[in-house]
PDB file of N, CA and C in Angstrom:
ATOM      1  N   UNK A   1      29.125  24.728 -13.191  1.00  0.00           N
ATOM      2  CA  UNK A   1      28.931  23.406 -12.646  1.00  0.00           C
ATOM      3  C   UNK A   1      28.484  22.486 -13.783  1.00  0.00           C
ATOM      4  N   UNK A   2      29.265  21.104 -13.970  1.00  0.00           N
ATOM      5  CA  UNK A   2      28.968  20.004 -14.947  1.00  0.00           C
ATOM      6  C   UNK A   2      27.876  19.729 -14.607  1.00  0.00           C
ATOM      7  N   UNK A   3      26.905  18.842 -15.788  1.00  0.00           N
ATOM      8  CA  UNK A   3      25.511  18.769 -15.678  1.00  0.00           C
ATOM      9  C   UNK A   3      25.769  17.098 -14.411  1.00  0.00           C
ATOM     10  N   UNK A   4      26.980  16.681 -14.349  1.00  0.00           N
ATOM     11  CA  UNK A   4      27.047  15.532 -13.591  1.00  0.00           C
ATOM     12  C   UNK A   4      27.461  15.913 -12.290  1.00  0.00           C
ATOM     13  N   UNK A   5      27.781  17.054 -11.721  1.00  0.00           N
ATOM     14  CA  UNK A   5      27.922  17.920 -10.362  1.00  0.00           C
ATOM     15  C   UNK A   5      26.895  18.135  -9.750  1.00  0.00           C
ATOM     16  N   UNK A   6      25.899  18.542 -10.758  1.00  0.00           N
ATOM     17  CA  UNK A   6      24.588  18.817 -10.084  1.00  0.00           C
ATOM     18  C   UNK A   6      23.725  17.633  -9.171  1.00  0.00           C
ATOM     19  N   UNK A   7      22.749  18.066  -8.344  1.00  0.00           N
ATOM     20  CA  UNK A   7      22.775  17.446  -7.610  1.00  0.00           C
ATOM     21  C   UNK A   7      21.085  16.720  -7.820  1.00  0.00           C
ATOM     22  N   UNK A   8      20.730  15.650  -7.849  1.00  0.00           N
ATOM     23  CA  UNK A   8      19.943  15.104  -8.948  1.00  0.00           C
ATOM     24  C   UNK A   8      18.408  14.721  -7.849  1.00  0.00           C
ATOM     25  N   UNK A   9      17.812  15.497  -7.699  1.00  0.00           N
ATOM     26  CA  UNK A   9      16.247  15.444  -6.974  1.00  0.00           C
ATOM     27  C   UNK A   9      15.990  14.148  -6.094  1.00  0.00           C
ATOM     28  N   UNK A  10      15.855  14.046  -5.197  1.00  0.00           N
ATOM     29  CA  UNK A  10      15.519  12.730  -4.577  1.00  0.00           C
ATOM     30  C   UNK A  10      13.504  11.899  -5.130  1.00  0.00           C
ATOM     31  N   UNK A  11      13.144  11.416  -5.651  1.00  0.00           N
ATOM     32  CA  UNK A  11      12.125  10.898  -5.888  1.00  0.00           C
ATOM     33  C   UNK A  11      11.371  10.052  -5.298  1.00  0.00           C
ATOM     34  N   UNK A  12      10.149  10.162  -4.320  1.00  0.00           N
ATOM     35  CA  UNK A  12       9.576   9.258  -3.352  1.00  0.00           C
ATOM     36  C   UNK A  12       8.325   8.958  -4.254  1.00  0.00           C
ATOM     37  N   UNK A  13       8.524   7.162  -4.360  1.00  0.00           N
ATOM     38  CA  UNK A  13       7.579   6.969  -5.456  1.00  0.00           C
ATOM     39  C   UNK A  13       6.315   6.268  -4.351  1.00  0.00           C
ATOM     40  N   UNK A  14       6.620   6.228  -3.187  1.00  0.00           N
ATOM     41  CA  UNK A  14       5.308   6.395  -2.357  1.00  0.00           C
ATOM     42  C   UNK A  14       5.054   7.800  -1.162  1.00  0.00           C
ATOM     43  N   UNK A  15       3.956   8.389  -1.197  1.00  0.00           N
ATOM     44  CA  UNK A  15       4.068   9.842  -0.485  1.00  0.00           C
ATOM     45  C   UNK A  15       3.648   9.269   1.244  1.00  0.00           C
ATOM     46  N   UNK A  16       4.857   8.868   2.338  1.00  0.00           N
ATOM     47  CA  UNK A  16       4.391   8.555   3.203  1.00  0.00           C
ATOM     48  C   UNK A  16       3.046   8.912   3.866  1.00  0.00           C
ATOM     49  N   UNK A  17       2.658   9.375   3.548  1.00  0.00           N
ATOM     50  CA  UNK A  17       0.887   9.690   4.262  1.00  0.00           C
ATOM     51  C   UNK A  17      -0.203   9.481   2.797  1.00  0.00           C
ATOM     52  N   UNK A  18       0.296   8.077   1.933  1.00  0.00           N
ATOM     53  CA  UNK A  18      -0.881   8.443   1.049  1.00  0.00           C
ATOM     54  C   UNK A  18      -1.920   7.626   1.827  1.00  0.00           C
ATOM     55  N   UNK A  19      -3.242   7.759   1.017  1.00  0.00           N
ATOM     56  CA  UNK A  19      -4.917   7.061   1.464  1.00  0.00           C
ATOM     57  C   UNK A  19      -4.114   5.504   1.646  1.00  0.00           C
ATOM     58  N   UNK A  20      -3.164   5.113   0.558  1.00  0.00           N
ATOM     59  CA  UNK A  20      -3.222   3.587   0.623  1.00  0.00           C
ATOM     60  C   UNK A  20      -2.687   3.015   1.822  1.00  0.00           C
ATOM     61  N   UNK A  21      -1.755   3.590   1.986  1.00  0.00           N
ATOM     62  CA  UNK A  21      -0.499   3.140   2.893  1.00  0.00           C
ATOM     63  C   UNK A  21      -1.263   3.831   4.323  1.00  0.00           C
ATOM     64  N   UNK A  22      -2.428   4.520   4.600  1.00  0.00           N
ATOM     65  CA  UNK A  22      -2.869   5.158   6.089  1.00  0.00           C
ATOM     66  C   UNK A  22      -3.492   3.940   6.114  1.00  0.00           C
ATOM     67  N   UNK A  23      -4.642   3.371   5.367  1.00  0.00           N
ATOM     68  CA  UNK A  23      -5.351   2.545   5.197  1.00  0.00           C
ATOM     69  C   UNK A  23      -5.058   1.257   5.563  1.00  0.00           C
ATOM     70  N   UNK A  24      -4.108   0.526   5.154  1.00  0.00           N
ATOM     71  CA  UNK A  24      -3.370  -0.331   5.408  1.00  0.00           C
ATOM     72  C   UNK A  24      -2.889  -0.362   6.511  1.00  0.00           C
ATOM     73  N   UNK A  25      -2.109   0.679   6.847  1.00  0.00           N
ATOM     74  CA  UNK A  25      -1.493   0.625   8.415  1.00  0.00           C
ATOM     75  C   UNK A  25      -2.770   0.774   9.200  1.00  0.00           C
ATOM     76  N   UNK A  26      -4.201   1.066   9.201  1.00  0.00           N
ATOM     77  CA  UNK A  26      -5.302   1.396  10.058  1.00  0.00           C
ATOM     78  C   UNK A  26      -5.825  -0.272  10.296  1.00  0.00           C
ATOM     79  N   UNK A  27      -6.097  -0.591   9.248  1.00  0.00           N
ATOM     80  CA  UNK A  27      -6.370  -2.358   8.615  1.00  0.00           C
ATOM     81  C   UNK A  27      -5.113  -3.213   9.908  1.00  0.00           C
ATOM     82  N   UNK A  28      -3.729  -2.752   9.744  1.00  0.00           N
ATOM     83  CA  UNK A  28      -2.967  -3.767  10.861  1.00  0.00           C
ATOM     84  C   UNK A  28      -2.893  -3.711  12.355  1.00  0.00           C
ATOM     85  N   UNK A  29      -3.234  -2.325  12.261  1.00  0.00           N
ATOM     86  CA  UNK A  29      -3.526  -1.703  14.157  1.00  0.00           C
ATOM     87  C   UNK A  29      -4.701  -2.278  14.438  1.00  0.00           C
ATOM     88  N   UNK A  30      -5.793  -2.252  13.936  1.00  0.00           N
ATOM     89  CA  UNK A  30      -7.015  -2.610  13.979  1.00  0.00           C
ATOM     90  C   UNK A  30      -6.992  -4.191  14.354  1.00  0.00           C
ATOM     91  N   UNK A  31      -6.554  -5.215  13.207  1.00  0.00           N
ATOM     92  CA  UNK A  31      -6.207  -6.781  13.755  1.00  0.00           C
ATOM     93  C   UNK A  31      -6.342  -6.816  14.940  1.00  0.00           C
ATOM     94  N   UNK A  32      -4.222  -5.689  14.823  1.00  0.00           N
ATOM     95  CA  UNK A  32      -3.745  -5.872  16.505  1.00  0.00           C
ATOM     96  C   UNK A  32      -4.207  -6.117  17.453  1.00  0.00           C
ATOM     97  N   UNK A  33      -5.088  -4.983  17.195  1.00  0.00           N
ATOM     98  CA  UNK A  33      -5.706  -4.691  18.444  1.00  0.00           C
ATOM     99  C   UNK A  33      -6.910  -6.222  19.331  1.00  0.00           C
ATOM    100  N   UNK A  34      -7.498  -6.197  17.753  1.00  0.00           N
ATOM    101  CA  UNK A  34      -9.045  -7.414  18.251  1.00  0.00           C
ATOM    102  C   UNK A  34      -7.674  -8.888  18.408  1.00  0.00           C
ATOM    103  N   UNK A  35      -7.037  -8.598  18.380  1.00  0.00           N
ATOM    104  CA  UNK A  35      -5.947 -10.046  18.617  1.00  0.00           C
ATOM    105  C   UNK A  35      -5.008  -9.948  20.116  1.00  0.00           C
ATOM    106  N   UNK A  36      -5.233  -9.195  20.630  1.00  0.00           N
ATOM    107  CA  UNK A  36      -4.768  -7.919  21.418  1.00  0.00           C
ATOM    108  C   UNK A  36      -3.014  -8.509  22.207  1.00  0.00           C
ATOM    109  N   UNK A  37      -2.382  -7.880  21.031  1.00  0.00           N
ATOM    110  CA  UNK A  37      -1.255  -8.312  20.336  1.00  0.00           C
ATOM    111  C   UNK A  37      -0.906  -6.507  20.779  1.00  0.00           C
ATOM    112  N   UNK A  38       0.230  -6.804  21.544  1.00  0.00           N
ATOM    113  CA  UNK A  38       1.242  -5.467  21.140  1.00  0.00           C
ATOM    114  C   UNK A  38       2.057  -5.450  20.600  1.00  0.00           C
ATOM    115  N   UNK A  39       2.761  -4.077  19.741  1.00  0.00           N
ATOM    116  CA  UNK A  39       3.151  -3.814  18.461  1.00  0.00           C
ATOM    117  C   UNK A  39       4.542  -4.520  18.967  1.00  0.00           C
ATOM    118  N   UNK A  40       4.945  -4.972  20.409  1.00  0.00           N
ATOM    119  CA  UNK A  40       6.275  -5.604  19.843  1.00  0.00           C
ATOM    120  C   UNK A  40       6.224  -6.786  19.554  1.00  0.00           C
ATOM    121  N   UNK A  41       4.975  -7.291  20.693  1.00  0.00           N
ATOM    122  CA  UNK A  41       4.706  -8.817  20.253  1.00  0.00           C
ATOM    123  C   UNK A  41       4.642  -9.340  18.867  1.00  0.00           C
ATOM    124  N   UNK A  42       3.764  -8.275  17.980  1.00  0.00           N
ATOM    125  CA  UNK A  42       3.232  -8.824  16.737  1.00  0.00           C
ATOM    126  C   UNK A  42       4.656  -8.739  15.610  1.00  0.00           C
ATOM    127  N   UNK A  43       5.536  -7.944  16.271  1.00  0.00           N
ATOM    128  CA  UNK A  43       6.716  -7.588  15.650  1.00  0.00           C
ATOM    129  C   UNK A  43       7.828  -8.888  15.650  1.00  0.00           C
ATOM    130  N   UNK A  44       7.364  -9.509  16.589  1.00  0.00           N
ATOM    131  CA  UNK A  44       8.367 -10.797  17.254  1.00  0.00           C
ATOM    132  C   UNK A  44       7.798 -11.949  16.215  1.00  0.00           C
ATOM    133  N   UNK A  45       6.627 -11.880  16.388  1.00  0.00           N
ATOM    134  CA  UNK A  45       5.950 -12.923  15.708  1.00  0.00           C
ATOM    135  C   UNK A  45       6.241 -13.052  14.013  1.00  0.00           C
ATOM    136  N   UNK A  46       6.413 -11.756  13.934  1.00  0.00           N
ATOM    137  CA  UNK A  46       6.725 -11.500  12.514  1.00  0.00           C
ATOM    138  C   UNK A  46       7.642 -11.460  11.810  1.00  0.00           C
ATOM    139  N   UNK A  47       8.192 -11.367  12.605  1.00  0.00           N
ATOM    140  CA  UNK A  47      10.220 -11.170  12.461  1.00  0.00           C
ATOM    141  C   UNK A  47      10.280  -9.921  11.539  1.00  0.00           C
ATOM    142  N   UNK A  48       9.868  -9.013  11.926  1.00  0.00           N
ATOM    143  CA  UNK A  48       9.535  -7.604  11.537  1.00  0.00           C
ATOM    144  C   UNK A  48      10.555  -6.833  13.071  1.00  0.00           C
ATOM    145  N   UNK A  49      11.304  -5.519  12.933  1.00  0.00           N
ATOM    146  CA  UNK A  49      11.536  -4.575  13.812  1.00  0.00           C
ATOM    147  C   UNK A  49      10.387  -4.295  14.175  1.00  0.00           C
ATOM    148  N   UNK A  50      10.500  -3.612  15.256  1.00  0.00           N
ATOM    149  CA  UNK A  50       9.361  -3.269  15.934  1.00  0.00           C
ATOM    150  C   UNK A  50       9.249  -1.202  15.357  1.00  0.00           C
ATOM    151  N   UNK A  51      10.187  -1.176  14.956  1.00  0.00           N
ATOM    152  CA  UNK A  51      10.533  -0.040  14.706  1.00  0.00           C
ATOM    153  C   UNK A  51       9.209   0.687  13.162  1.00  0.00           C
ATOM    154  N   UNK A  52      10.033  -1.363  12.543  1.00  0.00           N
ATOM    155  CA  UNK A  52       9.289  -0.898  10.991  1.00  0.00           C
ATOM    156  C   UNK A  52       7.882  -1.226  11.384  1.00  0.00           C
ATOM    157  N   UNK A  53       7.396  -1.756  12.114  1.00  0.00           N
ATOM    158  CA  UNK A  53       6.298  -2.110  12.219  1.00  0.00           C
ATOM    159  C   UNK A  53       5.091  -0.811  12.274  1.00  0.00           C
ATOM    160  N   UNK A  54       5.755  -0.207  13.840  1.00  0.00           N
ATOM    161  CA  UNK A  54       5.165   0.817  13.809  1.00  0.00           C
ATOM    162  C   UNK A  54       5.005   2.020  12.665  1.00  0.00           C
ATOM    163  N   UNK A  55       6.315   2.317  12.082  1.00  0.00           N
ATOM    164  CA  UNK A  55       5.999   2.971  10.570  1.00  0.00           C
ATOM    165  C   UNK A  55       4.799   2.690   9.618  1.00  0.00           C
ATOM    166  N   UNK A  56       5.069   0.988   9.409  1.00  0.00           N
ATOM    167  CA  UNK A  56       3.796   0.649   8.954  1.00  0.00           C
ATOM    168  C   UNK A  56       2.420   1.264   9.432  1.00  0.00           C
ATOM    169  N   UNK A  57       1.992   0.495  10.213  1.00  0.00           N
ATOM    170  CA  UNK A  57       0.964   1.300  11.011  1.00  0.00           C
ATOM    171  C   UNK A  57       0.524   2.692  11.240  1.00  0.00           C
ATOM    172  N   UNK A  58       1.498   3.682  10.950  1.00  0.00           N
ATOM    173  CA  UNK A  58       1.028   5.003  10.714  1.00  0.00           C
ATOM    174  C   UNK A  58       1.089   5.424   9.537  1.00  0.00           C
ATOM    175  N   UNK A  59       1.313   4.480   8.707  1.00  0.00           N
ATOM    176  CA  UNK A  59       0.733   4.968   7.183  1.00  0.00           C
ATOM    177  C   UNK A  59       2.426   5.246   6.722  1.00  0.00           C
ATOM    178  N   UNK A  60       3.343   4.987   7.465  1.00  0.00           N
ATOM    179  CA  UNK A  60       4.501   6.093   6.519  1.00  0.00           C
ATOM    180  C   UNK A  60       5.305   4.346   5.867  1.00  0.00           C
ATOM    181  N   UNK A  61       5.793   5.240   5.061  1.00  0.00           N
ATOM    182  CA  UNK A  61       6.489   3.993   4.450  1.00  0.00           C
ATOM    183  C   UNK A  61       6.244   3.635   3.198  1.00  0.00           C
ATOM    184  N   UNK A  62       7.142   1.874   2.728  1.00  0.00           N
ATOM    185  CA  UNK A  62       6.266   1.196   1.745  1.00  0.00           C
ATOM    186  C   UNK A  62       6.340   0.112   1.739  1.00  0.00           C
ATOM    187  N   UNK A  63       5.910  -1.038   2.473  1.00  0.00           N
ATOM    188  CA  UNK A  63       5.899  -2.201   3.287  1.00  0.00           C
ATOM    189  C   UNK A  63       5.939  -2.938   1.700  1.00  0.00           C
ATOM    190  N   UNK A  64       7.092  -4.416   1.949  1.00  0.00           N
ATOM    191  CA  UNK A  64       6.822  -5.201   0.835  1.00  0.00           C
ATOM    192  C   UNK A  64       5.845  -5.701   1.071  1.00  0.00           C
ATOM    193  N   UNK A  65       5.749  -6.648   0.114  1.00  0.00           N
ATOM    194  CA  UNK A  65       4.810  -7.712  -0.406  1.00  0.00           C
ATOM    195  C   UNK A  65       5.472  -8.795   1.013  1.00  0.00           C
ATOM    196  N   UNK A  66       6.077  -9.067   1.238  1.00  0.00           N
ATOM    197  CA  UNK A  66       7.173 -10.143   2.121  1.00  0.00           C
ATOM    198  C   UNK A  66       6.602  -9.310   3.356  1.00  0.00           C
ATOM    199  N   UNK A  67       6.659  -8.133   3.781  1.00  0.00           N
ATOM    200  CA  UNK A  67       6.503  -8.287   4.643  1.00  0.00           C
ATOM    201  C   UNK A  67       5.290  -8.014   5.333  1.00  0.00           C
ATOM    202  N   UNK A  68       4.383  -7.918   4.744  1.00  0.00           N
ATOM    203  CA  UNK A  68       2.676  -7.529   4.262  1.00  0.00           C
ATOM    204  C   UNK A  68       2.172  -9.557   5.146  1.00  0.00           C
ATOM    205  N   UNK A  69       2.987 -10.190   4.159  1.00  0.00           N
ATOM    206  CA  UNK A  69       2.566 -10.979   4.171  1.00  0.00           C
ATOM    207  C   UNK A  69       3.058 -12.063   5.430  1.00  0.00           C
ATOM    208  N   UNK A  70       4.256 -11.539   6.596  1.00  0.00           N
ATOM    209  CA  UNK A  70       4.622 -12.013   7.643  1.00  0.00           C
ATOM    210  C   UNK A  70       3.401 -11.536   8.915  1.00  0.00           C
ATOM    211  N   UNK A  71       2.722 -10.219   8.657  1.00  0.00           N
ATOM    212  CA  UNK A  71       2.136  -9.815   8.930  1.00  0.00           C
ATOM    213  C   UNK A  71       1.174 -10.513   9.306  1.00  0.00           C
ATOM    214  N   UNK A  72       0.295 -10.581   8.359  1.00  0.00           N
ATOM    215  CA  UNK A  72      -0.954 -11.478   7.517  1.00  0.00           C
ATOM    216  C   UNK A  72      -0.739 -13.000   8.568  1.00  0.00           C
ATOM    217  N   UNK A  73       0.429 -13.534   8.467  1.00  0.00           N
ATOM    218  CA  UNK A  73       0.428 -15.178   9.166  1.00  0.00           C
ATOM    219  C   UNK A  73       0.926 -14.789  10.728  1.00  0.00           C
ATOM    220  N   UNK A  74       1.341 -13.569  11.225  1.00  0.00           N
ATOM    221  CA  UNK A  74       1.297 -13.079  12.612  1.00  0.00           C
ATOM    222  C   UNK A  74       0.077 -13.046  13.194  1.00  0.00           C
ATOM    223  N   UNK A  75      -0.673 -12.579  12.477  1.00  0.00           N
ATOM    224  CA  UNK A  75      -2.124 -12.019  12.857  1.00  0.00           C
ATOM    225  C   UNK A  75      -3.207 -13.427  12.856  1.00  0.00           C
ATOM    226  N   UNK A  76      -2.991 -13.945  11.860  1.00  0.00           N
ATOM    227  CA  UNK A  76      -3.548 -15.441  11.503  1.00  0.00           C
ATOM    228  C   UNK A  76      -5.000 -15.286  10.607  1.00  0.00           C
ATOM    229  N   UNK A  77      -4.374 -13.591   9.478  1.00  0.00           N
ATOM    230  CA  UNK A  77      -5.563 -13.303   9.012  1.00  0.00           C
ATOM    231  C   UNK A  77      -5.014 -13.756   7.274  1.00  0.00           C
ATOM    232  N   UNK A  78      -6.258 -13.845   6.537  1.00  0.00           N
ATOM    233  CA  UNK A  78      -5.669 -13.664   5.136  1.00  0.00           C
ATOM    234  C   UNK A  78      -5.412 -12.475   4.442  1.00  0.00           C
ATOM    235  N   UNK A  79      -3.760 -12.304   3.526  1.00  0.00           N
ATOM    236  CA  UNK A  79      -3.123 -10.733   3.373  1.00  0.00           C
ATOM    237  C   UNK A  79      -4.319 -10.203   2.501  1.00  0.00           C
ATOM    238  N   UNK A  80      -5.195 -10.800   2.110  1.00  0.00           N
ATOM    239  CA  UNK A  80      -6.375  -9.870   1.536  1.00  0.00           C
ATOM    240  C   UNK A  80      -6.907  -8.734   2.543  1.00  0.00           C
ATOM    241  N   UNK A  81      -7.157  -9.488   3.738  1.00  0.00           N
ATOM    242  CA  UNK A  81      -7.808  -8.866   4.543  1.00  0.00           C
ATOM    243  C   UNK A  81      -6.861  -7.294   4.913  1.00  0.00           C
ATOM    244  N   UNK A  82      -5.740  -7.487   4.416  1.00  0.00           N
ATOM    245  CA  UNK A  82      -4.811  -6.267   5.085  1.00  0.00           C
ATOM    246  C   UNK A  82      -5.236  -4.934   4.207  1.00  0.00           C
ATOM    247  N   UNK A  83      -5.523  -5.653   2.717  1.00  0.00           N
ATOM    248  CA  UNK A  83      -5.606  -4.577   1.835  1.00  0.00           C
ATOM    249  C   UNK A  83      -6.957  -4.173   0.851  1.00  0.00           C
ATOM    250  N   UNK A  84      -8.327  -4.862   2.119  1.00  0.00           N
ATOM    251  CA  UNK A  84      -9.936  -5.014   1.862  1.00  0.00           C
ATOM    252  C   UNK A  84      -9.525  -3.666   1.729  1.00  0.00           C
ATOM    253  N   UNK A  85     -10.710  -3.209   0.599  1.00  0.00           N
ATOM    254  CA  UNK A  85     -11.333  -1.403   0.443  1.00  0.00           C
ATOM    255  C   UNK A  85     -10.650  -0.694  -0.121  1.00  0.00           C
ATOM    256  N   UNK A  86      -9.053  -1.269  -0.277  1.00  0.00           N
ATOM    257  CA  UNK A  86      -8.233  -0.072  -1.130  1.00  0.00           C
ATOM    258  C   UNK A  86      -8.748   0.039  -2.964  1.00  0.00           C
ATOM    259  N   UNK A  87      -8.962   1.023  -3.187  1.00  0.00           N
ATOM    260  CA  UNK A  87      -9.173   1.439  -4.677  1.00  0.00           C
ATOM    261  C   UNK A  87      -8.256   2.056  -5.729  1.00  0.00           C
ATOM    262  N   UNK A  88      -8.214   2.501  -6.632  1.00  0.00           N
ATOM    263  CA  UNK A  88      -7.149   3.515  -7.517  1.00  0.00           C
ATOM    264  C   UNK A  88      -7.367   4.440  -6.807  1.00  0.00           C
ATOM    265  N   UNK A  89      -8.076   5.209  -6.633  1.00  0.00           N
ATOM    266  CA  UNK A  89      -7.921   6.215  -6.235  1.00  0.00           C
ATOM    267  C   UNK A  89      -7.815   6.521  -4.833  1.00  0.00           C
ATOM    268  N   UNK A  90      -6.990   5.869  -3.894  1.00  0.00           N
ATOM    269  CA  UNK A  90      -5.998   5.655  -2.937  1.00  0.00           C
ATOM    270  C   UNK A  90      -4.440   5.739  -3.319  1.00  0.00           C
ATOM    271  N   UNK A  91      -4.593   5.642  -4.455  1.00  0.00           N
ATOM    272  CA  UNK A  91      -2.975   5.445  -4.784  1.00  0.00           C
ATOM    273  C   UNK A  91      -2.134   6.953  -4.665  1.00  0.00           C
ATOM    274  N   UNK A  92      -1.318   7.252  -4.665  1.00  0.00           N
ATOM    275  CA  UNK A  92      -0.728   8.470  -4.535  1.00  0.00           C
ATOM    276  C   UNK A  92      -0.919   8.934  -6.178  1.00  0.00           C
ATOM    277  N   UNK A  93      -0.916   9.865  -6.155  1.00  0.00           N
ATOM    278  CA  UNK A  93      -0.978  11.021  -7.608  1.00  0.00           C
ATOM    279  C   UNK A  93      -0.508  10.897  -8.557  1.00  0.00           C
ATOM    280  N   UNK A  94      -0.453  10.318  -9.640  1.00  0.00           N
ATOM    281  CA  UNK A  94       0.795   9.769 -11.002  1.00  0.00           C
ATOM    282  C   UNK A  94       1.290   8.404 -10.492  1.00  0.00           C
ATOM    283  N   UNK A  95       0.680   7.504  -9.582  1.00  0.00           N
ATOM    284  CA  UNK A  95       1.061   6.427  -9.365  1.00  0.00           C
ATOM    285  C   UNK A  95      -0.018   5.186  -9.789  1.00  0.00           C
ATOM    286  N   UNK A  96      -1.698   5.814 -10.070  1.00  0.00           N
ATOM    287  CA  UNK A  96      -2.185   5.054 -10.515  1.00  0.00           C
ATOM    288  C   UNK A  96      -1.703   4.598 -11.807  1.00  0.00           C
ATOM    289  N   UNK A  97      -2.530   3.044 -12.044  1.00  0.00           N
ATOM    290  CA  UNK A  97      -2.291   2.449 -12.942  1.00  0.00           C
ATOM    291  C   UNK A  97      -3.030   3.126 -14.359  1.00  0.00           C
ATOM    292  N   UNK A  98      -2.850   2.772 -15.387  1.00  0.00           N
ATOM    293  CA  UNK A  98      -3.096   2.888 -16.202  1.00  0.00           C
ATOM    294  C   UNK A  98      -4.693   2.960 -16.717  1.00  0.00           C
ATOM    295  N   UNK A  99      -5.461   3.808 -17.079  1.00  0.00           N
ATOM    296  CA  UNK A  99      -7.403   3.722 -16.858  1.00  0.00           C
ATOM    297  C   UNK A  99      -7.818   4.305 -15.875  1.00  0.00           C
ATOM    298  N   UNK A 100      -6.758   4.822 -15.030  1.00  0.00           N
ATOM    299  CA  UNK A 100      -7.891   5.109 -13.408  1.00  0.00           C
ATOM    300  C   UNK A 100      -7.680   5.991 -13.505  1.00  0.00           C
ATOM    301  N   UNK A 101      -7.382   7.291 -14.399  1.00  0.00           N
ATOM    302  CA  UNK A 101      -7.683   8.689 -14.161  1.00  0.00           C
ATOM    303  C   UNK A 101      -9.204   9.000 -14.338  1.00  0.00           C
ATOM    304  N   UNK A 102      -9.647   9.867 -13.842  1.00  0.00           N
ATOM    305  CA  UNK A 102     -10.938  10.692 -14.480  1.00  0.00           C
ATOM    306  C   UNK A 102     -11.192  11.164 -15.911  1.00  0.00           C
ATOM    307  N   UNK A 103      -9.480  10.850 -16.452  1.00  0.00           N
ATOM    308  CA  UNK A 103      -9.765  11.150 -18.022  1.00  0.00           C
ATOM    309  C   UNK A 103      -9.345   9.905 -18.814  1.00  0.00           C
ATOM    310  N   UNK A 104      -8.963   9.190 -18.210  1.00  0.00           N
ATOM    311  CA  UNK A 104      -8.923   8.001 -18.883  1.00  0.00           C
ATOM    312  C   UNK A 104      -9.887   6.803 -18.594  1.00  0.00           C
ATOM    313  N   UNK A 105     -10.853   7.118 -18.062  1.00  0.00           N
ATOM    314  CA  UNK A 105     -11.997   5.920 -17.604  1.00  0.00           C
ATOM    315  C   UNK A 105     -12.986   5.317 -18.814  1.00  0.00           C
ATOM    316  N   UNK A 106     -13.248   6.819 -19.938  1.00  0.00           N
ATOM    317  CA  UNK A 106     -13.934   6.207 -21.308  1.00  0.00           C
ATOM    318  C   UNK A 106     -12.742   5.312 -21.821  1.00  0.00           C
ATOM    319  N   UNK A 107     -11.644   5.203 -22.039  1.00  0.00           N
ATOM    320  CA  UNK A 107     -10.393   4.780 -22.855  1.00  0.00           C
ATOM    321  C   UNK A 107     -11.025   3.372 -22.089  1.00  0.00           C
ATOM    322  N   UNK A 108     -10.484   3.255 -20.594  1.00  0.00           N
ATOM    323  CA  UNK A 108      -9.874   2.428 -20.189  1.00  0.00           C
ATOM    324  C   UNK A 108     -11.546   1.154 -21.119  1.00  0.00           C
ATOM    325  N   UNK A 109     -12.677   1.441 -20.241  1.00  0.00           N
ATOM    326  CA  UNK A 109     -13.862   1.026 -20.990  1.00  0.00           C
ATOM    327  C   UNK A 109     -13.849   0.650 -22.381  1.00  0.00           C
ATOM    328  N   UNK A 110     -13.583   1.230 -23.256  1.00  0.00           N
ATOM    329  CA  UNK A 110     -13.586   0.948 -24.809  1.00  0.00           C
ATOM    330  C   UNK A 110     -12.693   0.006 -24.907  1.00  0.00           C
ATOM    331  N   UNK A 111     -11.402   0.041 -23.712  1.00  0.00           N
ATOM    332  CA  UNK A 111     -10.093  -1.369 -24.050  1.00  0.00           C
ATOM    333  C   UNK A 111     -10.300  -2.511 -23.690  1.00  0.00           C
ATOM    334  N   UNK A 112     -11.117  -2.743 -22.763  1.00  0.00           N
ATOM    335  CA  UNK A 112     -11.947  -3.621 -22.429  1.00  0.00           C
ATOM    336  C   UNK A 112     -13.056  -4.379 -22.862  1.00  0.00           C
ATOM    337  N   UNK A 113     -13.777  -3.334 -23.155  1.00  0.00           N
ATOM    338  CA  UNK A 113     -14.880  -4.118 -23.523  1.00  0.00           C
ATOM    339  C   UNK A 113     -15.551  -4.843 -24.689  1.00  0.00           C
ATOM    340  N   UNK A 114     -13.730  -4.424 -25.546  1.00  0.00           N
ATOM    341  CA  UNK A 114     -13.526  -5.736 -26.876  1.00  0.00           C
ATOM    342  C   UNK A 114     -13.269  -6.846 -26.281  1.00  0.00           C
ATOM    343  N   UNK A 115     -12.698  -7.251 -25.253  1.00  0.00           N
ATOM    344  CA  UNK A 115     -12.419  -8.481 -24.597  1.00  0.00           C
ATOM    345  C   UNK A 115     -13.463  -9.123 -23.975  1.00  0.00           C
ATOM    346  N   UNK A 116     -14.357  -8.446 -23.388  1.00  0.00           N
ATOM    347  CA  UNK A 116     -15.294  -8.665 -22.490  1.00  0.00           C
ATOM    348  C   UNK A 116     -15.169  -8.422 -21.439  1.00  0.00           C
ATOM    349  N   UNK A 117     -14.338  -7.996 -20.803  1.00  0.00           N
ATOM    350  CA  UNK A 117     -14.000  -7.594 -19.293  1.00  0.00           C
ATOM    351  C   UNK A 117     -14.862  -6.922 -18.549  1.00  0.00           C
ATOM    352  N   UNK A 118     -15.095  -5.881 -19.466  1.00  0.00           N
ATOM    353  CA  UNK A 118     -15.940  -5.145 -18.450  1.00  0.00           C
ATOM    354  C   UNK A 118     -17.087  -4.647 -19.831  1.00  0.00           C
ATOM    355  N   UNK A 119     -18.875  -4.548 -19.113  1.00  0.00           N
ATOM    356  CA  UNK A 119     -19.588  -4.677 -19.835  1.00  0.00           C
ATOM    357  C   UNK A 119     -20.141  -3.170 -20.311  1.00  0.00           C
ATOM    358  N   UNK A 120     -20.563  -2.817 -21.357  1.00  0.00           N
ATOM    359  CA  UNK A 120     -20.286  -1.683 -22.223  1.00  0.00           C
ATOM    360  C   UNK A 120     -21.497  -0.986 -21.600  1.00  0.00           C
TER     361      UNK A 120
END
């Protein structure tokens, strides 16, 4: 078999059940709810499926920015509020940014704190 036959790994660069994406979907049920908005209503409002909506909401998925933010003016909250409390280390595994490992936290500190960013 040619190395171009083979059949080439599928790659999910978000793990539907990570901390971020449960979090988030907990953050929009939650609104829902104190707005007491059902998931098709808020879906109508949003011009969101009701389908994707609910995905959202159980954490699976990877909701844009667009639609994070139809959300956000459904609800009549600010999209901060969707994504209060999330940290690096919510992010799925090899997806944090750059500094937020446990072994890169002295680095990230020393790159910084020639700038002043963050204090030594």
């Amino acid at each position: 078999m040619s190395s171009m036959e083979q059949s080439i790994p599928a790659v999910r660069l978000v793990d539907p059940h990570s901390p971020a994406a449960a979090k988030v979907g907990e953050s929009i049920a939650r609104l829902r709810r104190r707005a007491r908005l059902s998931r098709p209503t808020l879906a109508d409002c949003a011009d969101l499926d009701v389908r994707h909506l609910q995905r959202i909401e159980r954490g699976h998925g990877n909701p844009t920015l667009l639609s994070l933010m139809q959300i956000a003016v459904a609800l009549e909250v600010p999209l901060a509020q969707l994504v209060e409390g999330l940290a690096p280390e919510d992010m799925p595994a090899g997806r944090r940014p750059y500094g937020y490992s446990t072994r890169d936290t002295q680095t990230r500190r020393r790159y910084f704190a020639g700038n002043g960013a963050l204090e030594a």
